[in-house]
C-alpha atoms as a PDB file:
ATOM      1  CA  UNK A   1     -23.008 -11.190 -43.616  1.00  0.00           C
ATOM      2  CA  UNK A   2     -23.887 -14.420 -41.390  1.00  0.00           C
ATOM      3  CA  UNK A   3     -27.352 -13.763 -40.301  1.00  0.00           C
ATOM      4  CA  UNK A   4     -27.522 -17.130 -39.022  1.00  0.00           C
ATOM      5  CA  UNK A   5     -24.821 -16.804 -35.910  1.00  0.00           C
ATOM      6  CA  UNK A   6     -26.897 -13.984 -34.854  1.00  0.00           C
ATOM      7  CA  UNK A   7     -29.860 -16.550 -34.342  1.00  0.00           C
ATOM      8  CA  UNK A   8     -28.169 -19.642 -33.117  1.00  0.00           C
ATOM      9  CA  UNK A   9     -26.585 -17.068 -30.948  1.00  0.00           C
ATOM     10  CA  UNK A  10     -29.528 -16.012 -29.660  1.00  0.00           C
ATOM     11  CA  UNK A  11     -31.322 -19.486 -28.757  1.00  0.00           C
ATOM     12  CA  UNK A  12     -27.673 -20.776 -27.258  1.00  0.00           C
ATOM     13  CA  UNK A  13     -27.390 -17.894 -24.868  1.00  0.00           C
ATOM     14  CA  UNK A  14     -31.235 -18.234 -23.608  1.00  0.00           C
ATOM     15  CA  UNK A  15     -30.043 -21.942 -22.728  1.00  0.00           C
ATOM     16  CA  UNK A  16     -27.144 -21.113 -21.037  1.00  0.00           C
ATOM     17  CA  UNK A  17     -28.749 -18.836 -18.852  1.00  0.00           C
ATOM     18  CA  UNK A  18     -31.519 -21.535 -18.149  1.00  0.00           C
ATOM     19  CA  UNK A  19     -28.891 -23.994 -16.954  1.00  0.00           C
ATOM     20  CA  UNK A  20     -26.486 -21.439 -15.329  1.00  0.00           C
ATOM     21  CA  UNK A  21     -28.642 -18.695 -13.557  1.00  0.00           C
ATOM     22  CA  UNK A  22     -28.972 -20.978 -10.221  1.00  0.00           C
ATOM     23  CA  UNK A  23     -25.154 -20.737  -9.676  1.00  0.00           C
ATOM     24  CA  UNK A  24     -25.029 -17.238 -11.008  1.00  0.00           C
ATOM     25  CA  UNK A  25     -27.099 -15.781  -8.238  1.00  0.00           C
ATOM     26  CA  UNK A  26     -24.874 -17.794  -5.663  1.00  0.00           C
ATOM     27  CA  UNK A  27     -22.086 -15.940  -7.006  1.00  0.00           C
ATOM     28  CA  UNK A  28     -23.413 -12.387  -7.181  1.00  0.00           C
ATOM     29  CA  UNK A  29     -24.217 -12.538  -3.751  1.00  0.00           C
ATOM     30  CA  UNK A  30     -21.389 -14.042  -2.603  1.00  0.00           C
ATOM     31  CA  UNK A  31     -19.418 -10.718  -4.529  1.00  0.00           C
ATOM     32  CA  UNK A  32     -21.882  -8.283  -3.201  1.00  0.00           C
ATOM     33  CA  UNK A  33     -23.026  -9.596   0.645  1.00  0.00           C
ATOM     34  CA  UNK A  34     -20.630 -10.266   3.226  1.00  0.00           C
ATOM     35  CA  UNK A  35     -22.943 -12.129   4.972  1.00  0.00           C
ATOM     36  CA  UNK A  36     -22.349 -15.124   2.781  1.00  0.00           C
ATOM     37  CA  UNK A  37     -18.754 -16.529   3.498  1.00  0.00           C
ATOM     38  CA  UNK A  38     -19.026 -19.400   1.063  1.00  0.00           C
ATOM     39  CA  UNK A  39     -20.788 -21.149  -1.928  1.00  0.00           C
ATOM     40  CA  UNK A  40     -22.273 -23.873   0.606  1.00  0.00           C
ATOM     41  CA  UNK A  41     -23.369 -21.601   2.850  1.00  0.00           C
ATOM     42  CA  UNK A  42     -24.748 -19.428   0.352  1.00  0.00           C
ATOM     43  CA  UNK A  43     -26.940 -22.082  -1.189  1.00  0.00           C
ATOM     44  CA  UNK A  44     -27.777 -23.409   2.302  1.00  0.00           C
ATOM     45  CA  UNK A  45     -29.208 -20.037   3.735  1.00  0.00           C
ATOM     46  CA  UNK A  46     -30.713 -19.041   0.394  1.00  0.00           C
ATOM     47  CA  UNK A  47     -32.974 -22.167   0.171  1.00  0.00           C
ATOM     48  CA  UNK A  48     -33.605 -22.343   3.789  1.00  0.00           C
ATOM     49  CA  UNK A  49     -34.769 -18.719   3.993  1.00  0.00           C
ATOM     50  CA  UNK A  50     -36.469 -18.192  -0.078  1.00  0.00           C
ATOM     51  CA  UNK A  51     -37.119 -21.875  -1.191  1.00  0.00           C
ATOM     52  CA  UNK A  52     -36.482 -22.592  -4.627  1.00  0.00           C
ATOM     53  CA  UNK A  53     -37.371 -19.741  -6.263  1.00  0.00           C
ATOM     54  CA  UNK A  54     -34.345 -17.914  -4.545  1.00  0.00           C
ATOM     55  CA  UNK A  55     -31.711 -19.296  -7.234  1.00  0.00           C
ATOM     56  CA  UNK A  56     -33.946 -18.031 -10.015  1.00  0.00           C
ATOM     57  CA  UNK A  57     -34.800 -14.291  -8.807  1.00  0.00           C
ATOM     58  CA  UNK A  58     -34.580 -11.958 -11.556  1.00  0.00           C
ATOM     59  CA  UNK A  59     -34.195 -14.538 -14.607  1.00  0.00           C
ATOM     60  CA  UNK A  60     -36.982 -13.530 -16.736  1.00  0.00           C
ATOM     61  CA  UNK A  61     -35.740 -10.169 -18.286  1.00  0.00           C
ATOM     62  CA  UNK A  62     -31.902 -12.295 -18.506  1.00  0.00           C
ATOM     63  CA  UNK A  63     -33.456 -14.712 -20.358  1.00  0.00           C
ATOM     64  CA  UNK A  64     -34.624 -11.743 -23.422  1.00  0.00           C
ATOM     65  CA  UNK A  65     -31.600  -9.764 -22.693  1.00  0.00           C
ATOM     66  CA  UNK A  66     -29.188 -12.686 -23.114  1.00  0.00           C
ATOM     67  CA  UNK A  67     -30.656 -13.702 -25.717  1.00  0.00           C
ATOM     68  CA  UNK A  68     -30.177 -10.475 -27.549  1.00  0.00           C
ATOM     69  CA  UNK A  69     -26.869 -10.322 -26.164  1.00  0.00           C
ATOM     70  CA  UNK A  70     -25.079 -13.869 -26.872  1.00  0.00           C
ATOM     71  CA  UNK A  71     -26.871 -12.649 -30.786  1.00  0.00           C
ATOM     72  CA  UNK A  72     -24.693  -9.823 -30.633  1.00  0.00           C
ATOM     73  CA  UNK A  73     -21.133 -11.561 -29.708  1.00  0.00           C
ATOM     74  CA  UNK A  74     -21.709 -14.470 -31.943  1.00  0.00           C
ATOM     75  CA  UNK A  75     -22.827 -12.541 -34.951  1.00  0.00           C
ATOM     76  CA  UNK A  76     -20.114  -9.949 -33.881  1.00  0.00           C
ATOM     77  CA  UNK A  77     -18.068 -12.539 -33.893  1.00  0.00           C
ATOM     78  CA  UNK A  78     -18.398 -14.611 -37.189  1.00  0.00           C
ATOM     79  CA  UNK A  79     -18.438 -10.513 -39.090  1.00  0.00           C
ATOM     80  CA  UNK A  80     -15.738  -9.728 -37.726  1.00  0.00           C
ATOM     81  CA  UNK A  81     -13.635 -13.040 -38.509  1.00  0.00           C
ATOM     82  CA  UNK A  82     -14.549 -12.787 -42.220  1.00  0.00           C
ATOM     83  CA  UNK A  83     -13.953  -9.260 -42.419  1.00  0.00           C
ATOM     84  CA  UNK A  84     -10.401 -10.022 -40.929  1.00  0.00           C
ATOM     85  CA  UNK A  85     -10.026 -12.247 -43.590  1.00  0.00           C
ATOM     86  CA  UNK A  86     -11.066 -10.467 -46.546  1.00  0.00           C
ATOM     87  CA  UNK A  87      -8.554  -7.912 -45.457  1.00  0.00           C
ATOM     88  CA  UNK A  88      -5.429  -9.537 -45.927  1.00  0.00           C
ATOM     89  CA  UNK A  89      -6.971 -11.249 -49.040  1.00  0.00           C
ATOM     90  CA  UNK A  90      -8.014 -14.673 -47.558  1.00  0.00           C
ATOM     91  CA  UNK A  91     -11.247 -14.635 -48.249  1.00  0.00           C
ATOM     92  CA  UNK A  92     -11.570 -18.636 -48.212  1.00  0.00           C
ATOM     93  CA  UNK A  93      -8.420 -18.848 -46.234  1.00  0.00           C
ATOM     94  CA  UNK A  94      -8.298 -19.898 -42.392  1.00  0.00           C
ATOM     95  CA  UNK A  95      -8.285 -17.234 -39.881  1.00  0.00           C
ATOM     96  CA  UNK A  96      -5.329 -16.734 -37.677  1.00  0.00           C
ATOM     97  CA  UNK A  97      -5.271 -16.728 -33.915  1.00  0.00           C
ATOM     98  CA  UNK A  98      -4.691 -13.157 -33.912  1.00  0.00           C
ATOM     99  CA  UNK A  99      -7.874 -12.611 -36.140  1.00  0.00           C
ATOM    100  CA  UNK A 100     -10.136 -14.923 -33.759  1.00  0.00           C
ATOM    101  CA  UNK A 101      -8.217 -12.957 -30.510  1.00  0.00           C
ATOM    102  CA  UNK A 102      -9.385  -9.721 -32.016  1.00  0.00           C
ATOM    103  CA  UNK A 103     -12.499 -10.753 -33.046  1.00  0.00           C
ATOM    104  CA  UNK A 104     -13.663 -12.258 -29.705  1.00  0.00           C
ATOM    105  CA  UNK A 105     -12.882  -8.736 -28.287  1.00  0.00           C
ATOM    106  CA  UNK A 106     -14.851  -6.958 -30.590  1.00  0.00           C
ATOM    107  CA  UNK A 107     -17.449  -8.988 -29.527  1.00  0.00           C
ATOM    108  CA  UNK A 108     -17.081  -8.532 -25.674  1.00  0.00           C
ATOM    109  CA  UNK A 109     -16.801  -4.957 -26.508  1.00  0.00           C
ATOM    110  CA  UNK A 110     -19.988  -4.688 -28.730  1.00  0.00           C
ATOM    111  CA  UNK A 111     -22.635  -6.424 -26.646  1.00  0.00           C
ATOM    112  CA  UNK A 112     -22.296  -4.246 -23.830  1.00  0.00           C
ATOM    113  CA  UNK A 113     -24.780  -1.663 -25.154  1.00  0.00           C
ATOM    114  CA  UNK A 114     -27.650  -4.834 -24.773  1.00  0.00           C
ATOM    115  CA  UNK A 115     -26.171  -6.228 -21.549  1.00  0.00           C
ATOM    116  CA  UNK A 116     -25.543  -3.334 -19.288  1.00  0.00           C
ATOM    117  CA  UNK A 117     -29.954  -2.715 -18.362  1.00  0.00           C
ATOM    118  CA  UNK A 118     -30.813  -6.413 -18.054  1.00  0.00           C
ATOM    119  CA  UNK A 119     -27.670  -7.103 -15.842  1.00  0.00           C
ATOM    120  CA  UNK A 120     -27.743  -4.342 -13.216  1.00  0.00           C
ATOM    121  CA  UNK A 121     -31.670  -5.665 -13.005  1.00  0.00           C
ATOM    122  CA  UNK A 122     -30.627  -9.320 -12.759  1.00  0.00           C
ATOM    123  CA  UNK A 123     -27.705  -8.152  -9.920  1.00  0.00           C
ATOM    124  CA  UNK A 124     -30.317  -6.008  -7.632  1.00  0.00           C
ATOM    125  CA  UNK A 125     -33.390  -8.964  -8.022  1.00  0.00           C
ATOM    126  CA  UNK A 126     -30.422 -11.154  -6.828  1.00  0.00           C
ATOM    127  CA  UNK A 127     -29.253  -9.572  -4.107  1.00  0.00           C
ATOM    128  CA  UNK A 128     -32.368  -8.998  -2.674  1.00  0.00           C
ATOM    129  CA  UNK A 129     -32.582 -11.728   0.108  1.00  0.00           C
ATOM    130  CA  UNK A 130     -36.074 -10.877   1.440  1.00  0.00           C
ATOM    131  CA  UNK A 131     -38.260 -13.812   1.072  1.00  0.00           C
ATOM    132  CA  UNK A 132     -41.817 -13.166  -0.410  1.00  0.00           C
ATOM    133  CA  UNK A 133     -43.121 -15.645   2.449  1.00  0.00           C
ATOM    134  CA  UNK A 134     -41.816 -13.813   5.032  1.00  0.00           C
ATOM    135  CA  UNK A 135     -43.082 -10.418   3.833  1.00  0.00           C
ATOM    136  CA  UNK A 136     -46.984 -11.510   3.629  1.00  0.00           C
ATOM    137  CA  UNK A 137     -48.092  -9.440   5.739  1.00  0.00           C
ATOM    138  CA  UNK A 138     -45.814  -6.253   5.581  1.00  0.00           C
ATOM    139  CA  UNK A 139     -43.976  -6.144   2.118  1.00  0.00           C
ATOM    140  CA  UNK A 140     -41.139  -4.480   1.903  1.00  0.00           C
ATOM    141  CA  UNK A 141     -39.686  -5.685  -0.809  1.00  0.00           C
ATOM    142  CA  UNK A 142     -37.769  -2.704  -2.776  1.00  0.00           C
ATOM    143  CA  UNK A 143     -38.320  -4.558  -6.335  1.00  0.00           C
ATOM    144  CA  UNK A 144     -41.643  -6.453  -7.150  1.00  0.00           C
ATOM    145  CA  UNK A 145     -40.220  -7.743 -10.536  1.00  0.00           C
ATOM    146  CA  UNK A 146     -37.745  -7.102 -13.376  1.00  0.00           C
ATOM    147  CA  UNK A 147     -40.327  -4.292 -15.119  1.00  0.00           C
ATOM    148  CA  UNK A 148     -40.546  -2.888 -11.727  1.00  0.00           C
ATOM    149  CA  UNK A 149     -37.108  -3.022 -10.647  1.00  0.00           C
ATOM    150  CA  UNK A 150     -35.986  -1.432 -14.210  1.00  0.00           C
ATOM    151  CA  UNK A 151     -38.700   1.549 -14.026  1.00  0.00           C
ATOM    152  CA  UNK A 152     -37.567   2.091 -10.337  1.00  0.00           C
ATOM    153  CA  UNK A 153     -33.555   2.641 -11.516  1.00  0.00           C
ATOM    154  CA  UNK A 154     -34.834   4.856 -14.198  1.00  0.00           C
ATOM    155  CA  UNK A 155     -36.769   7.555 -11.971  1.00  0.00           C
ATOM    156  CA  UNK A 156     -34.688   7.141  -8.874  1.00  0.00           C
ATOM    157  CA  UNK A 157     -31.090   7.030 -10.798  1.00  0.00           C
ATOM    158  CA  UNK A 158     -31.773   8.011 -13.989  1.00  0.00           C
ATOM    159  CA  UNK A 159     -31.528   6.271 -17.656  1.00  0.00           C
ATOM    160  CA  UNK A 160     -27.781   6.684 -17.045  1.00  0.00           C
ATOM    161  CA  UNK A 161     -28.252   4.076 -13.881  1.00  0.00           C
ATOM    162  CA  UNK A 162     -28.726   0.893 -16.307  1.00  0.00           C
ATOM    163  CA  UNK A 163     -25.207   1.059 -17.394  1.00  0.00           C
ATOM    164  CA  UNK A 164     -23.989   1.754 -13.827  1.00  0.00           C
ATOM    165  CA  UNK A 165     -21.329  -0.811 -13.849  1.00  0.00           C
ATOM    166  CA  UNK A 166     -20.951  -0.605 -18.098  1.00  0.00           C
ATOM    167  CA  UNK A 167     -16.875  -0.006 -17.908  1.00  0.00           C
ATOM    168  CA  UNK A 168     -15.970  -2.935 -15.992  1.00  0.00           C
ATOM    169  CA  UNK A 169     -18.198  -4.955 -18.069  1.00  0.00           C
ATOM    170  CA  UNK A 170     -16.195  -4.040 -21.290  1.00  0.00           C
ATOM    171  CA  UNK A 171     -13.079  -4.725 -19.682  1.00  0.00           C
ATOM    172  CA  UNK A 172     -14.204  -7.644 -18.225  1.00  0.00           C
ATOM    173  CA  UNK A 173     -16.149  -8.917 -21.292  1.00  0.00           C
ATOM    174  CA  UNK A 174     -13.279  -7.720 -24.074  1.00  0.00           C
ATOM    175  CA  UNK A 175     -10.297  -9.571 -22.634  1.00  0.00           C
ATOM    176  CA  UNK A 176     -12.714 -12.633 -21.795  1.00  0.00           C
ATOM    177  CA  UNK A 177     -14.300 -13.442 -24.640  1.00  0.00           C
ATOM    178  CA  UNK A 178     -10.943 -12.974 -26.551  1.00  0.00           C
ATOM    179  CA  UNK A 179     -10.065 -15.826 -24.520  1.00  0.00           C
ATOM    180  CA  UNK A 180     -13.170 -17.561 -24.819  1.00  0.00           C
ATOM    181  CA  UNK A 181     -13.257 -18.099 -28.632  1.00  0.00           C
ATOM    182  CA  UNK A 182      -9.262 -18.558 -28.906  1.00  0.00           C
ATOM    183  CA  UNK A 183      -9.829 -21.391 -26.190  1.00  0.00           C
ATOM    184  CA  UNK A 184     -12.464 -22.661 -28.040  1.00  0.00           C
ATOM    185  CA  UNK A 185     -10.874 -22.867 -32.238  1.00  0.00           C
ATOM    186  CA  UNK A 186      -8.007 -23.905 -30.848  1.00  0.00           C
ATOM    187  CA  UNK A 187      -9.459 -27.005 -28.171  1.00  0.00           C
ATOM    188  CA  UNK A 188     -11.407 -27.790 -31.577  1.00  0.00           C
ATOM    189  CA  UNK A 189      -7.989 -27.489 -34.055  1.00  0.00           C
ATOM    190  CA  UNK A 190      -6.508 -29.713 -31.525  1.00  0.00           C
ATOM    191  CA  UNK A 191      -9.288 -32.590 -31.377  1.00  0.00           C
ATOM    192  CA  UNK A 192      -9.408 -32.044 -35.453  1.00  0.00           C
ATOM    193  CA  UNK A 193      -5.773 -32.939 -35.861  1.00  0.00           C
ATOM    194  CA  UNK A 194      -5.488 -30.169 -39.289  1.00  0.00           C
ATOM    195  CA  UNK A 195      -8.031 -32.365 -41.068  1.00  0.00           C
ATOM    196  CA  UNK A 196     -11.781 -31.149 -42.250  1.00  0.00           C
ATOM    197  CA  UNK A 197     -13.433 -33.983 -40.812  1.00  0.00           C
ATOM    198  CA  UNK A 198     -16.597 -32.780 -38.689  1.00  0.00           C
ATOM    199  CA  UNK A 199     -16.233 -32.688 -34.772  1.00  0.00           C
ATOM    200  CA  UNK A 200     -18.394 -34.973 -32.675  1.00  0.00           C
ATOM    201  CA  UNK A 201     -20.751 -33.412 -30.442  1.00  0.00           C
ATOM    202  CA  UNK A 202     -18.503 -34.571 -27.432  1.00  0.00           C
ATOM    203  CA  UNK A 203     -15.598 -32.554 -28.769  1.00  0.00           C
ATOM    204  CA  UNK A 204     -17.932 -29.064 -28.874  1.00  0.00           C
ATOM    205  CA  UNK A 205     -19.209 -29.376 -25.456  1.00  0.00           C
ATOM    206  CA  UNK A 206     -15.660 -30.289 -24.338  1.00  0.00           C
ATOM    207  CA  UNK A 207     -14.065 -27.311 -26.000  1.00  0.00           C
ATOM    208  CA  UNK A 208     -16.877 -24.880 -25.132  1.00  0.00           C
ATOM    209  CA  UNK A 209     -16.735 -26.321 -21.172  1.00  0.00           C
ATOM    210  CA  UNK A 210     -13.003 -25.140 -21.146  1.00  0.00           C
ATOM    211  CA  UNK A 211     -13.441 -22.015 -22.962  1.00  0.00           C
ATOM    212  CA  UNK A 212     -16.102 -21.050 -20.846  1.00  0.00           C
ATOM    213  CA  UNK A 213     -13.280 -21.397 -17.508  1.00  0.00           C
ATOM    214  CA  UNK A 214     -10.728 -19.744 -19.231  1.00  0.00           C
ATOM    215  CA  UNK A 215     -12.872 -16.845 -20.147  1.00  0.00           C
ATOM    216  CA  UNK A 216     -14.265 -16.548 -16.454  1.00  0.00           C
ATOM    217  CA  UNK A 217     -10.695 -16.785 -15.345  1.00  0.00           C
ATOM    218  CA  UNK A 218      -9.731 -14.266 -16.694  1.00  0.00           C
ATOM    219  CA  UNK A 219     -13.050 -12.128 -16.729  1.00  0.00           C
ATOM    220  CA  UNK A 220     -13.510 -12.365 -13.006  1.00  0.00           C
ATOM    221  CA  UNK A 221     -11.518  -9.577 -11.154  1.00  0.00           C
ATOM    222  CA  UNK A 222     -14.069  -6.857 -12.858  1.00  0.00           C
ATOM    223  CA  UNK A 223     -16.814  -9.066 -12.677  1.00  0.00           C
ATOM    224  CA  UNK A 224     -16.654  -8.359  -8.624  1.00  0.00           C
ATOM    225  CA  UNK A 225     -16.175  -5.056  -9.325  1.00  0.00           C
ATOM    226  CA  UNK A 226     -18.643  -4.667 -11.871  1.00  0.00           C
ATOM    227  CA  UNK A 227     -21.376  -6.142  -9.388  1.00  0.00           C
ATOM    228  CA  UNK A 228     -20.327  -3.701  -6.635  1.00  0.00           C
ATOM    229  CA  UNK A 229     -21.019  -0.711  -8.374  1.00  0.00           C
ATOM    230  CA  UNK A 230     -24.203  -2.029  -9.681  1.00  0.00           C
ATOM    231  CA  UNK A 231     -25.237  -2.619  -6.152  1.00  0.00           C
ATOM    232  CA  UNK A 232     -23.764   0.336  -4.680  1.00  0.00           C
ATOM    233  CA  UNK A 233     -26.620   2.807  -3.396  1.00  0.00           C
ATOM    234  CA  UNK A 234     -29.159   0.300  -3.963  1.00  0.00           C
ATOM    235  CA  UNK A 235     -29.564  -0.565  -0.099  1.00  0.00           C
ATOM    236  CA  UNK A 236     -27.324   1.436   2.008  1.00  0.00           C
ATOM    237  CA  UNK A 237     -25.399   4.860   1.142  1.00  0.00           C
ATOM    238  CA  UNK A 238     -23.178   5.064  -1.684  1.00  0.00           C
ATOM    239  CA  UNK A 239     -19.459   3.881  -0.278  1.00  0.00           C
ATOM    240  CA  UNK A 240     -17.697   4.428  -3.946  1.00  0.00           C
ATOM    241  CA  UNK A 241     -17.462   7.509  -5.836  1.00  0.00           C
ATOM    242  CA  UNK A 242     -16.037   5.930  -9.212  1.00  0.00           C
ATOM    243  CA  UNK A 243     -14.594   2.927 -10.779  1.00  0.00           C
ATOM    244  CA  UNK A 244     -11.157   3.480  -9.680  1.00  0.00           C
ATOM    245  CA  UNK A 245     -12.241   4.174  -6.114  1.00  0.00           C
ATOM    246  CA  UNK A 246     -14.152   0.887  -5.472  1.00  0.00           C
ATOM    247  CA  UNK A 247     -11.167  -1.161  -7.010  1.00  0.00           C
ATOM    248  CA  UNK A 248      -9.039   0.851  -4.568  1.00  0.00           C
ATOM    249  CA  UNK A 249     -11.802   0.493  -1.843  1.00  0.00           C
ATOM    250  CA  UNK A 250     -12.516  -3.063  -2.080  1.00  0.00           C
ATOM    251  CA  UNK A 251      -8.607  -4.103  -1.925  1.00  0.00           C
ATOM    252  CA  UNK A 252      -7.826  -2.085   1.027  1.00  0.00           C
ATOM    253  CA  UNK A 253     -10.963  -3.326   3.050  1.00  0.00           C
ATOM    254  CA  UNK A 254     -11.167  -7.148   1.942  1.00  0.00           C
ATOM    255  CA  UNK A 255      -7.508  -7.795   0.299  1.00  0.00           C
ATOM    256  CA  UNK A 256      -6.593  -8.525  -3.179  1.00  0.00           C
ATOM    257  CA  UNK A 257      -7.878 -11.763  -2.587  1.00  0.00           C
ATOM    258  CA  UNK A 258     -11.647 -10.661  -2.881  1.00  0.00           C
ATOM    259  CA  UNK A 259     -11.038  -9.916  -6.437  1.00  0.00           C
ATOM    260  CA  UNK A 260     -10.995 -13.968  -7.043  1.00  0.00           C
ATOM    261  CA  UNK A 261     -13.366 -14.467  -4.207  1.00  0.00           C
ATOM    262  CA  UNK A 262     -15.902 -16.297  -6.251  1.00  0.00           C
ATOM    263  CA  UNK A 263     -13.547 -18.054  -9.166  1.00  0.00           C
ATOM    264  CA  UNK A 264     -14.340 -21.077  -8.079  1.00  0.00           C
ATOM    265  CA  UNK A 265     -17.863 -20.486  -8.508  1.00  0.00           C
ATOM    266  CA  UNK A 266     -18.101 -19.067 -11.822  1.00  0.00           C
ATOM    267  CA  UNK A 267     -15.832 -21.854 -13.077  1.00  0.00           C
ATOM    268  CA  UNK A 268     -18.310 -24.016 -11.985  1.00  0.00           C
ATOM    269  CA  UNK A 269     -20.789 -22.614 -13.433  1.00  0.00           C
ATOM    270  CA  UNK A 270     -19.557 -21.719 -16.764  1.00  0.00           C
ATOM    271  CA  UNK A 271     -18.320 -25.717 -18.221  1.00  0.00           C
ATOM    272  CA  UNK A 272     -21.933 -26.753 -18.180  1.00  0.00           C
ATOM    273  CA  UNK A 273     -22.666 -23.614 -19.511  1.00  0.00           C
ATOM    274  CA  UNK A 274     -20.920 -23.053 -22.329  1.00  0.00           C
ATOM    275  CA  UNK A 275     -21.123 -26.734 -23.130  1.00  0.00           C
ATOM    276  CA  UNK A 276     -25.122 -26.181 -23.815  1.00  0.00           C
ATOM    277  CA  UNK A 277     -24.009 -22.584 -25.498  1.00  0.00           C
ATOM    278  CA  UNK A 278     -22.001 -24.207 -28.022  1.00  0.00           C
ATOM    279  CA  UNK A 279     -23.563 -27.201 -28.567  1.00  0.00           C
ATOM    280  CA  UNK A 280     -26.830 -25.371 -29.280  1.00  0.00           C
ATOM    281  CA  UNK A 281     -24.984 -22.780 -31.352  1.00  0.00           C
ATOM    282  CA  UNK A 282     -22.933 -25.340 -33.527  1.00  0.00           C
ATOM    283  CA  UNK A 283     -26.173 -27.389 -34.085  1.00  0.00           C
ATOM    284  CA  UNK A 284     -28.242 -24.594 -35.361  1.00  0.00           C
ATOM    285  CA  UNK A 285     -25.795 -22.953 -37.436  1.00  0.00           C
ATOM    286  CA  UNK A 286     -25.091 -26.510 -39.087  1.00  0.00           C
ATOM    287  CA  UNK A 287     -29.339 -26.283 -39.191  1.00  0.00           C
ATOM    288  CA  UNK A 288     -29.354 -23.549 -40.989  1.00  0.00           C
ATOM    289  CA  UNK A 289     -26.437 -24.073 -43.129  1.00  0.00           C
ATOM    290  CA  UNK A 290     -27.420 -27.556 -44.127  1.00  0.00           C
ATOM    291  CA  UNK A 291     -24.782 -29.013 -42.498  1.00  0.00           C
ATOM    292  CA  UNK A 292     -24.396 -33.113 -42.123  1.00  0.00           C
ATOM    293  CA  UNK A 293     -23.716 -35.071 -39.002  1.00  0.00           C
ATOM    294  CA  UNK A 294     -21.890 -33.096 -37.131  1.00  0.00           C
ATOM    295  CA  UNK A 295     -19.888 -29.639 -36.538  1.00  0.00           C
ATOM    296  CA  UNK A 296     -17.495 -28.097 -38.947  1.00  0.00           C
ATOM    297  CA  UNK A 297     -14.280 -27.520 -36.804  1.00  0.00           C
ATOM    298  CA  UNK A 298     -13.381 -23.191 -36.699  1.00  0.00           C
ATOM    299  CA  UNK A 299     -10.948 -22.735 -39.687  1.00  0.00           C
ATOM    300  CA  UNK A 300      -7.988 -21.957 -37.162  1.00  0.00           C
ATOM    301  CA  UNK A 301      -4.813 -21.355 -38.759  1.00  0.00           C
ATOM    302  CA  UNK A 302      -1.578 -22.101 -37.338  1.00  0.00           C
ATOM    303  CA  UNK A 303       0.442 -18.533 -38.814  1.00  0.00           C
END
């Protein structure tokens, strides 16, 4: 078993979300509010009316959650590829693209257990606009905190209201992080050329960038929806009764369109991202490993 993913997995996803999370909240309000039309004037109003500390509402329970969670798909991950291998009888063989396909959707699939409380938490802390220097003298903020904003699902909504939103997260998260590691072996087989030589740190932060946008590409039709029913009932009455109904819902209102309303966004967002994710992964696994100068490209196969 490779213990060691599970920790370099941990550390790399608490540094993505450090370098990400100002972005993220852009785009979870953009998905969720109507009263943002744009990622400029999103980030406009936001700083003019919160300051600062607008972009970074909710991170602190991300930051332990992620952390958890990015352990989980990379450790996933890594078990699942050698146990893919030692099936067929290749134990020291390279893994096929199907193998690192399958095994990035185990992933996605597994870490959604972790994910699902800390997300809908991060989502509500985001969308809540209020600004704390406009509420000094009559606070009505609905959430003082993560802690607070977690017990408050709990009694008003239930244990079953942290995974509010769980579905579309697997089928978001499955399907994307299939894509995610396939982008990345094979961006890394490519720069490798078939030899073992070790990758430069240029080439890892390169081929994580990408994977990172072709993951969110993919990933963000049920990202939107996955933030509307997380959001749903939190402010206003309930407008969708189920997961089919707000995918129905939302493209009758707002157009297909609305499903890739904030692409752009999340593409930005997730090069710089991923390139920190995978640099700090590669680096600490080659830490613990006793690796050399550099990164060990994936063993990729080309069957």
């Amino acid at each position: 078993m490779h213990l060691a993913d599970f920790v370099s997995g941990s550390f790399a996803g608490a540094c993505g979300v450090a370098v990400g999370y100002p972005l993220d909240t852009v785009k979870v309000r953009i998905q969720t509010q109507k009263q943002f039309t744009g990622v400029y004037q999103c980030v406009v109003e936001t700083f003019s009316k919160e300051g600062v500390h607008g972009f970074f509402k909710g991170m602190s329970l991300p930051i332990a959650t992620v952390s958890m969670t990015s352990s989980v798909v990379f450790g996933t991950y890594r078990n699942c590829l050698q146990c893919l291998s030692q099936a067929r009888g290749a134990c020291c063989g390279p893994n096929t693209k199907l193998e690192v396909f399958l095994s990035g959707m185990a992933s996605g699939v597994a870490q959604v257990s972790v994910m699902s409380p800390g997300d809908i938490v991060k989502v509500r802390l985001q969308c809540q606009t209020e600004s704390r220097r406009a509420l000094t003298k009559t606070p009505t903020l609905k959430y003082h905190g993560p802690v607070h904003c977690l017990l408050t699902i709990v009694k008003q909504e239930g244990l079953m209201g942290l995974y509010r939103g769980a579905l579309p997260i697997m089928l978001r998260d499955g399907p994307s992080y299939a894509t995610y590691f396939l982008t990345y072996a094979t961006v890394c087989e490519w720069f490798a050329g078939g030899n073992k030589k070790k990758l430069d740190w240029y080439v890892v932060m390169l081929a994580g960038g990408i994977a990172g946008m072709a993951g969110w590409t993919i990933g963000t039709p049920m990202d939107v929806i996955k933030a509307r029913l997380q959001m749903d009932g939190a402010r206003e009455i309930k407008k969708y009764k189920g997961f089919f109904h707000c995918i129905a819902e939302t493209a009758r209102v707002e157009g297909t369109g609305v499903f890739f309303r904030s692409l752009g966004i999340n593409l930005l967002r997730a090069f710089p991202v991923n390139m920190v994710v995978f640099l700090t992964y590669e680096v600490l696994t080659g830490f613990f490993q006793a690796g050399g100068e550099g990164v060990d490209p994936p063993q990729l196969g080309l069957e």
